[in-house]
PDB file of N, CA and C in Angstrom:
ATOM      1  N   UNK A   1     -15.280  -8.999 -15.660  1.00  0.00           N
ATOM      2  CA  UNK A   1     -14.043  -9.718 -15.507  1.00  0.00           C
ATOM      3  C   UNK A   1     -14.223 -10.835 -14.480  1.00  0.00           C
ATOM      4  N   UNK A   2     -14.965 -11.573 -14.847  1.00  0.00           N
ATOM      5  CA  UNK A   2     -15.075 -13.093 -13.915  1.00  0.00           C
ATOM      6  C   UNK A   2     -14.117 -13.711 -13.127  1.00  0.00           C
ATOM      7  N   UNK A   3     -13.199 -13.747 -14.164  1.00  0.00           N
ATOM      8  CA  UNK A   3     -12.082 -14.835 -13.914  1.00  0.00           C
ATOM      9  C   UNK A   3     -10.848 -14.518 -13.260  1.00  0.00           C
ATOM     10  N   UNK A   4     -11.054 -12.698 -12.644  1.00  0.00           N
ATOM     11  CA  UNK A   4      -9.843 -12.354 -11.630  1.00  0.00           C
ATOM     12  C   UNK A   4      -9.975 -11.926 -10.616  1.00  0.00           C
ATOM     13  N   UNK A   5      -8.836 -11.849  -9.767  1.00  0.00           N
ATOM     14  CA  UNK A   5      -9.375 -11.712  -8.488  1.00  0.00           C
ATOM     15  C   UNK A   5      -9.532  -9.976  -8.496  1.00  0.00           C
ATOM     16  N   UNK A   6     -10.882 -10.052  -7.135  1.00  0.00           N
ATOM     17  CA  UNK A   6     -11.033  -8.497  -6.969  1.00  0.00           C
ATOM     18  C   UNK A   6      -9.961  -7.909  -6.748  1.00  0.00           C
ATOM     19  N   UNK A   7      -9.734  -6.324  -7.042  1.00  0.00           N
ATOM     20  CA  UNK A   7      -8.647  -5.221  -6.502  1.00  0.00           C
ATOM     21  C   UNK A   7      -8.900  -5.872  -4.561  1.00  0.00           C
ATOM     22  N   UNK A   8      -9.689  -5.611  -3.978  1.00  0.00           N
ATOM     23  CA  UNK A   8      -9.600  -5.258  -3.081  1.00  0.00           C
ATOM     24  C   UNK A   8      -9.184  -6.388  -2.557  1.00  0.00           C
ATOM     25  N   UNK A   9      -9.230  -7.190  -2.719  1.00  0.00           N
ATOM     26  CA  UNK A   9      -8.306  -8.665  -2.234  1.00  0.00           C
ATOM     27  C   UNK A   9      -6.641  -8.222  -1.881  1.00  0.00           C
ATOM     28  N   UNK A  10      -6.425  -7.820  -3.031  1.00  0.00           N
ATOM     29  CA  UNK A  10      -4.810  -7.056  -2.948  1.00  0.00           C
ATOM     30  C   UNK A  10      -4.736  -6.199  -2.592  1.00  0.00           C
ATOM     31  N   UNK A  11      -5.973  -5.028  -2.201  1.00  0.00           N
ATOM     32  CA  UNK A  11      -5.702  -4.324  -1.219  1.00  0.00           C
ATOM     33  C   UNK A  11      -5.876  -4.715   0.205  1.00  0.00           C
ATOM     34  N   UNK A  12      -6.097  -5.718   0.392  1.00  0.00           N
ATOM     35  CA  UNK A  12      -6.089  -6.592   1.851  1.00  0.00           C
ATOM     36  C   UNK A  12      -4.786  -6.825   2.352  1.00  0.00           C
ATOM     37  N   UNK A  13      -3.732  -7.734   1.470  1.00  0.00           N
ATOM     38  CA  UNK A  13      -2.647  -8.303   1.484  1.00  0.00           C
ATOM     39  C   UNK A  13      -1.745  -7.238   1.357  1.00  0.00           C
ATOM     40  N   UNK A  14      -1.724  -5.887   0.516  1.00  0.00           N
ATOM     41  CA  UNK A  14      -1.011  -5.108   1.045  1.00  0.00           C
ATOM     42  C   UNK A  14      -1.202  -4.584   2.145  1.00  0.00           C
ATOM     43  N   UNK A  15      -2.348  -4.172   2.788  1.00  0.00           N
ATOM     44  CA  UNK A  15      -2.479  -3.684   4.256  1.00  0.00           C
ATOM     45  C   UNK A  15      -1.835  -4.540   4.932  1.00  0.00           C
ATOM     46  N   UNK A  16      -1.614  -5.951   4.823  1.00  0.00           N
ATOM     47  CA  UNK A  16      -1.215  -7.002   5.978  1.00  0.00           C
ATOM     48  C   UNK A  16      -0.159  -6.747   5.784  1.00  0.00           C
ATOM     49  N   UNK A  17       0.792  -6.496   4.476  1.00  0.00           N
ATOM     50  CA  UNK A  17       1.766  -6.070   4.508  1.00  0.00           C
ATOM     51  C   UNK A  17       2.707  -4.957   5.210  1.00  0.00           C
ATOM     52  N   UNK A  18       1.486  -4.066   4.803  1.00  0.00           N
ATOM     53  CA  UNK A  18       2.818  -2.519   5.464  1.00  0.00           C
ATOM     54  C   UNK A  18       1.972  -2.822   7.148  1.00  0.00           C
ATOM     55  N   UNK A  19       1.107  -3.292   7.514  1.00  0.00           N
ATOM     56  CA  UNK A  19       0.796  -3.050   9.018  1.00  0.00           C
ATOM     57  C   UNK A  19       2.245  -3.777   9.230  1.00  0.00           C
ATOM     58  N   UNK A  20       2.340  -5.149   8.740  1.00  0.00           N
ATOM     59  CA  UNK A  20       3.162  -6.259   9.412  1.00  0.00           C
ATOM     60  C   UNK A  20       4.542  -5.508   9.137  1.00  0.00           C
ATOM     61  N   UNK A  21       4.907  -4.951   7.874  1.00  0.00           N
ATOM     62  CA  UNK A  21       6.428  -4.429   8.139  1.00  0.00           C
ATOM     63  C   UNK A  21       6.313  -3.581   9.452  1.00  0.00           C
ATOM     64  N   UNK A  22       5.432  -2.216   9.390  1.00  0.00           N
ATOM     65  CA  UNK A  22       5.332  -1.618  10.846  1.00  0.00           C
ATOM     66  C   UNK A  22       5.572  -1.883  11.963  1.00  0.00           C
ATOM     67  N   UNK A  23       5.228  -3.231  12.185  1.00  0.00           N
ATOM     68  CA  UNK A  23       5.521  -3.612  13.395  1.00  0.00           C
ATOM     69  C   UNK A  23       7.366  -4.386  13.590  1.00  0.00           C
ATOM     70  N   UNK A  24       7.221  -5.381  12.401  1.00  0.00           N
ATOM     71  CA  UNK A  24       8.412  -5.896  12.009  1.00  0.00           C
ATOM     72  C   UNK A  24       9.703  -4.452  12.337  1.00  0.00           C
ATOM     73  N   UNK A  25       9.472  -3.266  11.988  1.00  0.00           N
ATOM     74  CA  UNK A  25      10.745  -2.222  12.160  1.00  0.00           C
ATOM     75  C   UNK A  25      10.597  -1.682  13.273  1.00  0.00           C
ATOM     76  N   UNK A  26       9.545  -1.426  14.066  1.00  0.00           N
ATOM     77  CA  UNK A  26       9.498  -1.499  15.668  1.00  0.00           C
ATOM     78  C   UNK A  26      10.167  -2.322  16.398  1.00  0.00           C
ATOM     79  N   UNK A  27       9.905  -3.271  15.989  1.00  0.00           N
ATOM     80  CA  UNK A  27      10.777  -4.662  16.988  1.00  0.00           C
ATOM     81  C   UNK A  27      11.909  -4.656  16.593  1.00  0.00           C
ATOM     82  N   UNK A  28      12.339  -4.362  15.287  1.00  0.00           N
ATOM     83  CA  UNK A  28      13.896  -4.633  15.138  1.00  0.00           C
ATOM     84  C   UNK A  28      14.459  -3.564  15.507  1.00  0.00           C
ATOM     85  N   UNK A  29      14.105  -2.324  15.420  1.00  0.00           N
ATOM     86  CA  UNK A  29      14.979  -1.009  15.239  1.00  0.00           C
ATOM     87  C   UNK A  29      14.709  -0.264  16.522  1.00  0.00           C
ATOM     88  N   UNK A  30      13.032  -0.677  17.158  1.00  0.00           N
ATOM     89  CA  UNK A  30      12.369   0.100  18.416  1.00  0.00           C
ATOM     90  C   UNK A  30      11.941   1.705  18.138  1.00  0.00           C
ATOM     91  N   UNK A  31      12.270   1.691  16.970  1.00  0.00           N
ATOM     92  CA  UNK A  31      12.195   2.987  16.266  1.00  0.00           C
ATOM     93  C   UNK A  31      10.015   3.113  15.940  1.00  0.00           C
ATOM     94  N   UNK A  32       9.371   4.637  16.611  1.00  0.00           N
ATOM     95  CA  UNK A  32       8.113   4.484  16.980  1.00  0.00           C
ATOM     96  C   UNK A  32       7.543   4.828  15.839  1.00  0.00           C
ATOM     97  N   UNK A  33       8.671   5.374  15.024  1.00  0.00           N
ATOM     98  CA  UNK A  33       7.913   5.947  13.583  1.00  0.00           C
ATOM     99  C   UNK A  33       8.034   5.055  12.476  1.00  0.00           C
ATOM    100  N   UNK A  34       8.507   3.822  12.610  1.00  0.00           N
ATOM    101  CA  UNK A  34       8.391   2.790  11.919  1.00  0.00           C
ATOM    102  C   UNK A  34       6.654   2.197  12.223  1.00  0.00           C
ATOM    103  N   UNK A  35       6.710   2.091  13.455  1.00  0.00           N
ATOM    104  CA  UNK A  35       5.599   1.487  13.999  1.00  0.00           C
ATOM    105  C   UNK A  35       4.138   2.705  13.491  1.00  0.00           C
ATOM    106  N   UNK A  36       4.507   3.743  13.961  1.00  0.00           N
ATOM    107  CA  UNK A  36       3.019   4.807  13.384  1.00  0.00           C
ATOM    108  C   UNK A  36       2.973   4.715  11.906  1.00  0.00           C
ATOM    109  N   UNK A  37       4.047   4.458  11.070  1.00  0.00           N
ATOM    110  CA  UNK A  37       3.732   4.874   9.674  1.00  0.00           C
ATOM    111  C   UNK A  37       3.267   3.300   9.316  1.00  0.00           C
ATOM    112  N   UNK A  38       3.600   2.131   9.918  1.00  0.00           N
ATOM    113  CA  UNK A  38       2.924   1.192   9.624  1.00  0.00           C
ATOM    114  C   UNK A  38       1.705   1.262   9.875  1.00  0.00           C
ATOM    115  N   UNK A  39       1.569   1.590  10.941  1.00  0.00           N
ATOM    116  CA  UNK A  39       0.005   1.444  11.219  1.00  0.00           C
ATOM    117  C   UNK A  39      -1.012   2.734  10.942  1.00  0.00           C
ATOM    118  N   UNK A  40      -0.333   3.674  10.343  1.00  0.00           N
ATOM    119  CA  UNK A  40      -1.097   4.893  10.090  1.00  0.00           C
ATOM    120  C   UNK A  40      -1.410   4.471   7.752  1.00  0.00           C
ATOM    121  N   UNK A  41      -0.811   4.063   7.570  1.00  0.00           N
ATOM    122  CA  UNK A  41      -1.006   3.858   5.645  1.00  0.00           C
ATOM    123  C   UNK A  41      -1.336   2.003   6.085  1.00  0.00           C
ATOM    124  N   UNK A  42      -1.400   1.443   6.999  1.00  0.00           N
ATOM    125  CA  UNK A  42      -1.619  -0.162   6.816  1.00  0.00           C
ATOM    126  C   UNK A  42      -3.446   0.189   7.289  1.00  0.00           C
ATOM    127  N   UNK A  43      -3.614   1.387   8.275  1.00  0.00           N
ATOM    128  CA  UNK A  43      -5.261   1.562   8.430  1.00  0.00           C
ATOM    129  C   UNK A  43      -5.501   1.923   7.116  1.00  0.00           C
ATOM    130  N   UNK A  44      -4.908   3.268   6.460  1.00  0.00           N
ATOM    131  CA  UNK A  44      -5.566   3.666   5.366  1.00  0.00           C
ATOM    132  C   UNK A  44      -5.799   2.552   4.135  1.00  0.00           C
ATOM    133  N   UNK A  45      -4.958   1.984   4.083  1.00  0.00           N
ATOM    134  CA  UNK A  45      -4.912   0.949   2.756  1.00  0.00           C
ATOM    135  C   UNK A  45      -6.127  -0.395   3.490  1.00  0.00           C
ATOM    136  N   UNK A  46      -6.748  -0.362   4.524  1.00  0.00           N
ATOM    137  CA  UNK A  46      -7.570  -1.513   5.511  1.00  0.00           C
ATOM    138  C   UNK A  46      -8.834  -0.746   4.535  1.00  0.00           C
ATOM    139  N   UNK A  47      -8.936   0.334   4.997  1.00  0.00           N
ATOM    140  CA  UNK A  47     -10.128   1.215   5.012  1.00  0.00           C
ATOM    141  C   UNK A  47     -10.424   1.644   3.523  1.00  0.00           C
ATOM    142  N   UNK A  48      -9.342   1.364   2.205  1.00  0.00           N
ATOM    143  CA  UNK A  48      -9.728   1.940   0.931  1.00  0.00           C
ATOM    144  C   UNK A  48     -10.155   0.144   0.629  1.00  0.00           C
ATOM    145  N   UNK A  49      -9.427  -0.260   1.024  1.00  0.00           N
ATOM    146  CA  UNK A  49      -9.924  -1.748   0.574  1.00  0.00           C
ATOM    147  C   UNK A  49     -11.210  -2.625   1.268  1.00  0.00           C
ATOM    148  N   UNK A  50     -11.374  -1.838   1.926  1.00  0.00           N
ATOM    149  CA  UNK A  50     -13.100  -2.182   2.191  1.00  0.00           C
ATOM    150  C   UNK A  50     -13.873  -1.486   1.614  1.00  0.00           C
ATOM    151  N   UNK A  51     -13.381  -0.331   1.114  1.00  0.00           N
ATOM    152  CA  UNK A  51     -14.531   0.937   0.409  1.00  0.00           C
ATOM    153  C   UNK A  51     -14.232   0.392  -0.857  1.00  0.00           C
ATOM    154  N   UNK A  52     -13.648  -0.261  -1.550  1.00  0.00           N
ATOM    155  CA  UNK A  52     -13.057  -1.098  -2.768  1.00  0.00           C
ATOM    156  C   UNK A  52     -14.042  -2.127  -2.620  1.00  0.00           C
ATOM    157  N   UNK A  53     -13.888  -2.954  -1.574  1.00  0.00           N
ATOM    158  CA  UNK A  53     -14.897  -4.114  -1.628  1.00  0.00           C
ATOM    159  C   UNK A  53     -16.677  -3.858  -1.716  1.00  0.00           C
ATOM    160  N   UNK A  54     -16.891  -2.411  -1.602  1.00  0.00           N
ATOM    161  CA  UNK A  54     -18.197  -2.030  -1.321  1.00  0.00           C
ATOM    162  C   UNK A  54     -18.717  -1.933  -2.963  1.00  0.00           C
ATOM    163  N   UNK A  55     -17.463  -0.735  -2.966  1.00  0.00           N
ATOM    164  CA  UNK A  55     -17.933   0.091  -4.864  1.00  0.00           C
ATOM    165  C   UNK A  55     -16.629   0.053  -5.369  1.00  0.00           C
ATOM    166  N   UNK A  56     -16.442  -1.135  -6.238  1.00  0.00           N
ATOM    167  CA  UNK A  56     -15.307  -1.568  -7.267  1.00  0.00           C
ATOM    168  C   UNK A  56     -14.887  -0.373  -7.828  1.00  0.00           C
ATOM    169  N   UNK A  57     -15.807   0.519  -8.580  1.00  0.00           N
ATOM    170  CA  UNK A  57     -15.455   1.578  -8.848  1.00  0.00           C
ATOM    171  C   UNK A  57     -14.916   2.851  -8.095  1.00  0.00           C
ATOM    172  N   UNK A  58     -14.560   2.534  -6.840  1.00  0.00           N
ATOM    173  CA  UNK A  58     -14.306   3.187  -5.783  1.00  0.00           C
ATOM    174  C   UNK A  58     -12.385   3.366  -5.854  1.00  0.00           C
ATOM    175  N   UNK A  59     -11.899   3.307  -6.973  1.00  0.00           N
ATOM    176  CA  UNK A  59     -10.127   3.506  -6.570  1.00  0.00           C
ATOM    177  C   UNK A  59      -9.320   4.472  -6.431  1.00  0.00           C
ATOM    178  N   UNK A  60      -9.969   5.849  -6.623  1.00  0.00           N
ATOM    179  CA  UNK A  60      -9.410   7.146  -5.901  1.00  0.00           C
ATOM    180  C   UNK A  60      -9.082   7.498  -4.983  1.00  0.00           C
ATOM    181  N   UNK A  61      -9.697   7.096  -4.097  1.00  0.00           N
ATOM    182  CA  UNK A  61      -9.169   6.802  -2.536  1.00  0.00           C
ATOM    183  C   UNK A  61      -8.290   6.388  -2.479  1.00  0.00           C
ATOM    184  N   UNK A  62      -8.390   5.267  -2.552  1.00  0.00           N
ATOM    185  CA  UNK A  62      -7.017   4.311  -2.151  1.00  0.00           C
ATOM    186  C   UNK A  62      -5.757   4.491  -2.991  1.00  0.00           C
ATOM    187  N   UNK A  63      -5.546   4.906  -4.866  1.00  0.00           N
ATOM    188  CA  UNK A  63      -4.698   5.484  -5.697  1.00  0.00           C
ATOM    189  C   UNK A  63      -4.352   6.761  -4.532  1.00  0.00           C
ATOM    190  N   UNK A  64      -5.186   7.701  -4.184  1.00  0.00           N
ATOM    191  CA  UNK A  64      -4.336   8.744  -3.694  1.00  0.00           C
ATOM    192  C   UNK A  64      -4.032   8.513  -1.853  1.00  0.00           C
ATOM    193  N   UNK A  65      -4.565   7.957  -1.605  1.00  0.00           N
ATOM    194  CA  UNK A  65      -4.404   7.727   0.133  1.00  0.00           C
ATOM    195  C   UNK A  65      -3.262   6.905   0.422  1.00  0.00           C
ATOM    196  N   UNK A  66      -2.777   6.120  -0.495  1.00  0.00           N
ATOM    197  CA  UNK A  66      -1.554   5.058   0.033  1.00  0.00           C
ATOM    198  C   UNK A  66      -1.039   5.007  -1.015  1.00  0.00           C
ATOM    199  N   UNK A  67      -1.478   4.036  -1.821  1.00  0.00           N
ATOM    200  CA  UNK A  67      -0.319   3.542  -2.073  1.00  0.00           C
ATOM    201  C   UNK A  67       0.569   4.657  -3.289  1.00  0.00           C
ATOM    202  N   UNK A  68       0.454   5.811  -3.834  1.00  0.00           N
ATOM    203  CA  UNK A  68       1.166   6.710  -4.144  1.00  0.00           C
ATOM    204  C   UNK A  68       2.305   7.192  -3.206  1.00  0.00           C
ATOM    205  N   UNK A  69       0.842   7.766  -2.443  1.00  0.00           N
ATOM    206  CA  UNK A  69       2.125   8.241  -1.055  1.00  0.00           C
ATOM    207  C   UNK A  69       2.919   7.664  -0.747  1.00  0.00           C
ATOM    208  N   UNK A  70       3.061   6.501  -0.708  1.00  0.00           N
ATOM    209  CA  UNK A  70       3.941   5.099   0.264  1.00  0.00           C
ATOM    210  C   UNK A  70       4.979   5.138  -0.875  1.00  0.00           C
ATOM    211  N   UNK A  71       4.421   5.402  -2.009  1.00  0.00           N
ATOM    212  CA  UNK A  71       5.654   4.500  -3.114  1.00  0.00           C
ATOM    213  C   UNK A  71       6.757   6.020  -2.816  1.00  0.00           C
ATOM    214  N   UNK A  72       6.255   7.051  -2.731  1.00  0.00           N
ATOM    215  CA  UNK A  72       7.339   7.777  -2.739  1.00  0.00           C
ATOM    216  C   UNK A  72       8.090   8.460  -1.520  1.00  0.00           C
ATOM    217  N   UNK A  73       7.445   7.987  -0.475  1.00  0.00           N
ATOM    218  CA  UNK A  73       7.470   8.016   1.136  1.00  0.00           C
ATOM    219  C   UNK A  73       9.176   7.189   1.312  1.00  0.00           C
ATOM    220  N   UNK A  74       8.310   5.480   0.818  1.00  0.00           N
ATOM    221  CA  UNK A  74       9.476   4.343   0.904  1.00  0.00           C
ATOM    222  C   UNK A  74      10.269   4.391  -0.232  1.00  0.00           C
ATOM    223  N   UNK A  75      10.084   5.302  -1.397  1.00  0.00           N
ATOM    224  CA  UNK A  75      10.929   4.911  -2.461  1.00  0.00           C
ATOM    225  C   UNK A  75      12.163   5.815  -1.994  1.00  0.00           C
ATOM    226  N   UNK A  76      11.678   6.935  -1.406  1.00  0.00           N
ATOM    227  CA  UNK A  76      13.069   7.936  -1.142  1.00  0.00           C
ATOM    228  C   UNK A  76      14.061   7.275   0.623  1.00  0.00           C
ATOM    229  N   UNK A  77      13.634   6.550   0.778  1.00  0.00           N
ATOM    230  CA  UNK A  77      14.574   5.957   2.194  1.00  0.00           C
ATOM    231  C   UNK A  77      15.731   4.996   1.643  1.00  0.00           C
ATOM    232  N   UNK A  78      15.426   4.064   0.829  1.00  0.00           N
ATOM    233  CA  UNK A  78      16.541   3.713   0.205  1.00  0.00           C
ATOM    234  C   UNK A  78      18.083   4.566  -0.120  1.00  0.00           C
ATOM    235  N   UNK A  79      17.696   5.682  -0.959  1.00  0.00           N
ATOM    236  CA  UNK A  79      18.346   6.719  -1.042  1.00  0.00           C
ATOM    237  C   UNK A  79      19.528   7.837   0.105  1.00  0.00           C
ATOM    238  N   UNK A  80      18.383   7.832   1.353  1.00  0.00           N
ATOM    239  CA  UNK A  80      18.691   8.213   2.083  1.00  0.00           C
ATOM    240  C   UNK A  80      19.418   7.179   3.004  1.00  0.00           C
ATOM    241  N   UNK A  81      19.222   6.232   3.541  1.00  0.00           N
ATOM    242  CA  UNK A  81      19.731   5.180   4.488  1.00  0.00           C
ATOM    243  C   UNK A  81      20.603   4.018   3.584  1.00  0.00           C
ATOM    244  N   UNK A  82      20.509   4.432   2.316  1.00  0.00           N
ATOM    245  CA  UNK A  82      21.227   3.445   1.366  1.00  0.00           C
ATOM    246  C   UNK A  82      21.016   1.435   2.203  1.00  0.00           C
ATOM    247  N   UNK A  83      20.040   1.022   2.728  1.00  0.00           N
ATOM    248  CA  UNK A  83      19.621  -0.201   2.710  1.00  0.00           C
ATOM    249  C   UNK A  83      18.327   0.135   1.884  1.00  0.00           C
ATOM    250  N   UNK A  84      18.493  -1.042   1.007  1.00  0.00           N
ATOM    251  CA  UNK A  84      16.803  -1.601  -0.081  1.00  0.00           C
ATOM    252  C   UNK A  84      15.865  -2.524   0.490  1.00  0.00           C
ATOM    253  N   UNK A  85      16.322  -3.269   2.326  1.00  0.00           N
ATOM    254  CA  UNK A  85      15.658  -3.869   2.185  1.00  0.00           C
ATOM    255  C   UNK A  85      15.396  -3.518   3.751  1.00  0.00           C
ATOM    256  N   UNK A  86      14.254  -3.990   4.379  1.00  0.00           N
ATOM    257  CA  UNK A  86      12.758  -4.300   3.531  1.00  0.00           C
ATOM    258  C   UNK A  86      12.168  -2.970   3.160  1.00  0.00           C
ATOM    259  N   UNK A  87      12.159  -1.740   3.308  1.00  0.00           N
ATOM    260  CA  UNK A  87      11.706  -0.422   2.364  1.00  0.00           C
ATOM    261  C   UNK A  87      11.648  -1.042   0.987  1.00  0.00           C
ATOM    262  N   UNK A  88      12.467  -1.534   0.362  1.00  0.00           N
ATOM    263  CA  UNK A  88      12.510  -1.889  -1.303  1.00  0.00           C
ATOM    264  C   UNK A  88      10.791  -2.570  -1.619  1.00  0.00           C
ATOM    265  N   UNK A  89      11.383  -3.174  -0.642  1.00  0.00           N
ATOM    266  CA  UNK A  89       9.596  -4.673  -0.873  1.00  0.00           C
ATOM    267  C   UNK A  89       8.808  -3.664  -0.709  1.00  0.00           C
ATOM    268  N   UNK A  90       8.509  -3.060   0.908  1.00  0.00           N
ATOM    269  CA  UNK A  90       7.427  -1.914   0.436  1.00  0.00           C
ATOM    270  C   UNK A  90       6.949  -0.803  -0.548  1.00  0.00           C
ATOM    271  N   UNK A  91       8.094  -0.409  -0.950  1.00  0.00           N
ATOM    272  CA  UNK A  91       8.414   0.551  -1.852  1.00  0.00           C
ATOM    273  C   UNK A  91       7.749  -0.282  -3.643  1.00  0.00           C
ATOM    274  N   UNK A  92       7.880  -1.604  -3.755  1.00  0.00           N
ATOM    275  CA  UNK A  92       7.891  -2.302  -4.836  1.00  0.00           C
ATOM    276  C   UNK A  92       6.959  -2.294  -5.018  1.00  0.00           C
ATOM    277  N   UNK A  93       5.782  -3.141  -3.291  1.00  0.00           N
ATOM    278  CA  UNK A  93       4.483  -3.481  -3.575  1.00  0.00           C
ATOM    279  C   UNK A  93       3.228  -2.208  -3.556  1.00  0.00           C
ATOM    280  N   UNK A  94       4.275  -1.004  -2.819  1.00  0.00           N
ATOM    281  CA  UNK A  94       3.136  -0.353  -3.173  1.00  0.00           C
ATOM    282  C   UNK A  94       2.823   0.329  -4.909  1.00  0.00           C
ATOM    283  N   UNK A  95       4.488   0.318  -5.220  1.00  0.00           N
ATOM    284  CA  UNK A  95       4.364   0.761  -6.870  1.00  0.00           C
ATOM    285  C   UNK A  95       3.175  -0.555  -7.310  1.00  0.00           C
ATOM    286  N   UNK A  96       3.157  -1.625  -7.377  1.00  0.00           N
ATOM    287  CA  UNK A  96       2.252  -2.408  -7.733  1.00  0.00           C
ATOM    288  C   UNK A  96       0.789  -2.223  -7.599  1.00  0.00           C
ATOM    289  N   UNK A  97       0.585  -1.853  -6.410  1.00  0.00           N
ATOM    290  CA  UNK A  97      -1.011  -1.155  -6.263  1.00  0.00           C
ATOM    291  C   UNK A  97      -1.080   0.192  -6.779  1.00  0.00           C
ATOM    292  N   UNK A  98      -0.382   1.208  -6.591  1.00  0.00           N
ATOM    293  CA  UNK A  98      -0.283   2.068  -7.698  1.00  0.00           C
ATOM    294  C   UNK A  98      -0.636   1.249  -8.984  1.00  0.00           C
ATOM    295  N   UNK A  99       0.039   0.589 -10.187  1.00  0.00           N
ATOM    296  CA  UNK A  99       0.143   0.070 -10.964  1.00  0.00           C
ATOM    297  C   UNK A  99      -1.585  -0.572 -10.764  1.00  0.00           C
ATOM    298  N   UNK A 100      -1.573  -1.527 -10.777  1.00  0.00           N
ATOM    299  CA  UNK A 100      -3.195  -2.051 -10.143  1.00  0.00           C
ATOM    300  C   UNK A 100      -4.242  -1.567 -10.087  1.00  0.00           C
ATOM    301  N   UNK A 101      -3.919   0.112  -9.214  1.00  0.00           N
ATOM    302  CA  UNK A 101      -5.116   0.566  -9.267  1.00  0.00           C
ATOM    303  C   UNK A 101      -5.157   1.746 -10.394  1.00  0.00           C
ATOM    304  N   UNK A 102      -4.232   2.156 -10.660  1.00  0.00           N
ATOM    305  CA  UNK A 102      -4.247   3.004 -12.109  1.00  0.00           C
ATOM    306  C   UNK A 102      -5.149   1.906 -13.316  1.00  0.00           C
ATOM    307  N   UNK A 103      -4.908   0.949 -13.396  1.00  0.00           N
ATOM    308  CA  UNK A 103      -5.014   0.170 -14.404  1.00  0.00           C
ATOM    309  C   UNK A 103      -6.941   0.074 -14.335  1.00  0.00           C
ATOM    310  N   UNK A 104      -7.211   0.353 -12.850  1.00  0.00           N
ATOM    311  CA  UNK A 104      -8.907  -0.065 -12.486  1.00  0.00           C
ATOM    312  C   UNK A 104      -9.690   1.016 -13.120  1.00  0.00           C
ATOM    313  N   UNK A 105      -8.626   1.904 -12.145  1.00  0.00           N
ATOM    314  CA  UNK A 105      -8.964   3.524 -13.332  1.00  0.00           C
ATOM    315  C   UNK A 105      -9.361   3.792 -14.505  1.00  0.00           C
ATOM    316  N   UNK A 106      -8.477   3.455 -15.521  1.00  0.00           N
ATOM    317  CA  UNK A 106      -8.437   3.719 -16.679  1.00  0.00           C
ATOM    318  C   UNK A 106      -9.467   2.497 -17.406  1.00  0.00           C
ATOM    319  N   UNK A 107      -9.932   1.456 -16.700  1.00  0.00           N
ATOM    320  CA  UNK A 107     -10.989   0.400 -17.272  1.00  0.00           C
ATOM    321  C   UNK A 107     -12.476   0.970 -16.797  1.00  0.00           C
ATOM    322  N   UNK A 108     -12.783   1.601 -15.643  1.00  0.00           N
ATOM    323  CA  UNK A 108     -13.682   1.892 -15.129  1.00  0.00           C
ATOM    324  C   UNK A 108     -14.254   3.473 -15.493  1.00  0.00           C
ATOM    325  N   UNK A 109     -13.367   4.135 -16.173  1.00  0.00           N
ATOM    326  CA  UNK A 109     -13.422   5.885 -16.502  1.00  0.00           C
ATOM    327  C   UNK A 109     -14.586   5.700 -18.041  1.00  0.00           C
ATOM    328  N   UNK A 110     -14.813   4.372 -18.463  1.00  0.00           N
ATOM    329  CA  UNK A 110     -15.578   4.324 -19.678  1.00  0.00           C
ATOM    330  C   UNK A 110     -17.062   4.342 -19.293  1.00  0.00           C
TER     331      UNK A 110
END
């Protein structure tokens, strides 16, 4: 597949993502478990996306280390705190790497 960009590229930009919300709900809310869960799934998603950048075929890790967890971590706070935003965006982009990396899965299992 020449002509697209690597998984692990987007697993870069989501790490920048949930680190940066992490911090973003620290500062707004001062709340510390905004800040650890950013920076505790923004390391893990750092660390599958370098093991991504090593061995392409490498997306088990990262399918089960984040961004699953995250989608249903952030998908159920909505629910509970009834605000969508910014949980929604996280909640969205990690369904997307879910999505993404299922898709690497099922091309790479041949």
């Amino acid at each position: 597949y020449p002509n697209t960009v690597p998984l692990h590229w987007f697993g870069f930009g989501y790490t920048a993502l949930v680190v940066s919300d992490g911090i973003f709900g620290y500062v707004k809310t001062g709340r510390v478990p905004s800040l650890a869960a950013g920076l505790l799934f923004g390391s893990l998603a750092g660390l599958d996306s370098y093991q991504l950048s090593q061995d392409p075929r490498n997306v088990w890790v990262f399918l089960a280390a984040t961004s699953v967890t995250f989608v249903g971590v952030m998908g159920m706070r909505p629910y509970y705190y009834g605000k969508i935003m910014p949980v929604g965006l996280i909640a969205g982009a990690s369904l997307l790497m879910a999505d993404k990396v299922g898709v690497r899965m099922l091309m790479t299992s041949d």
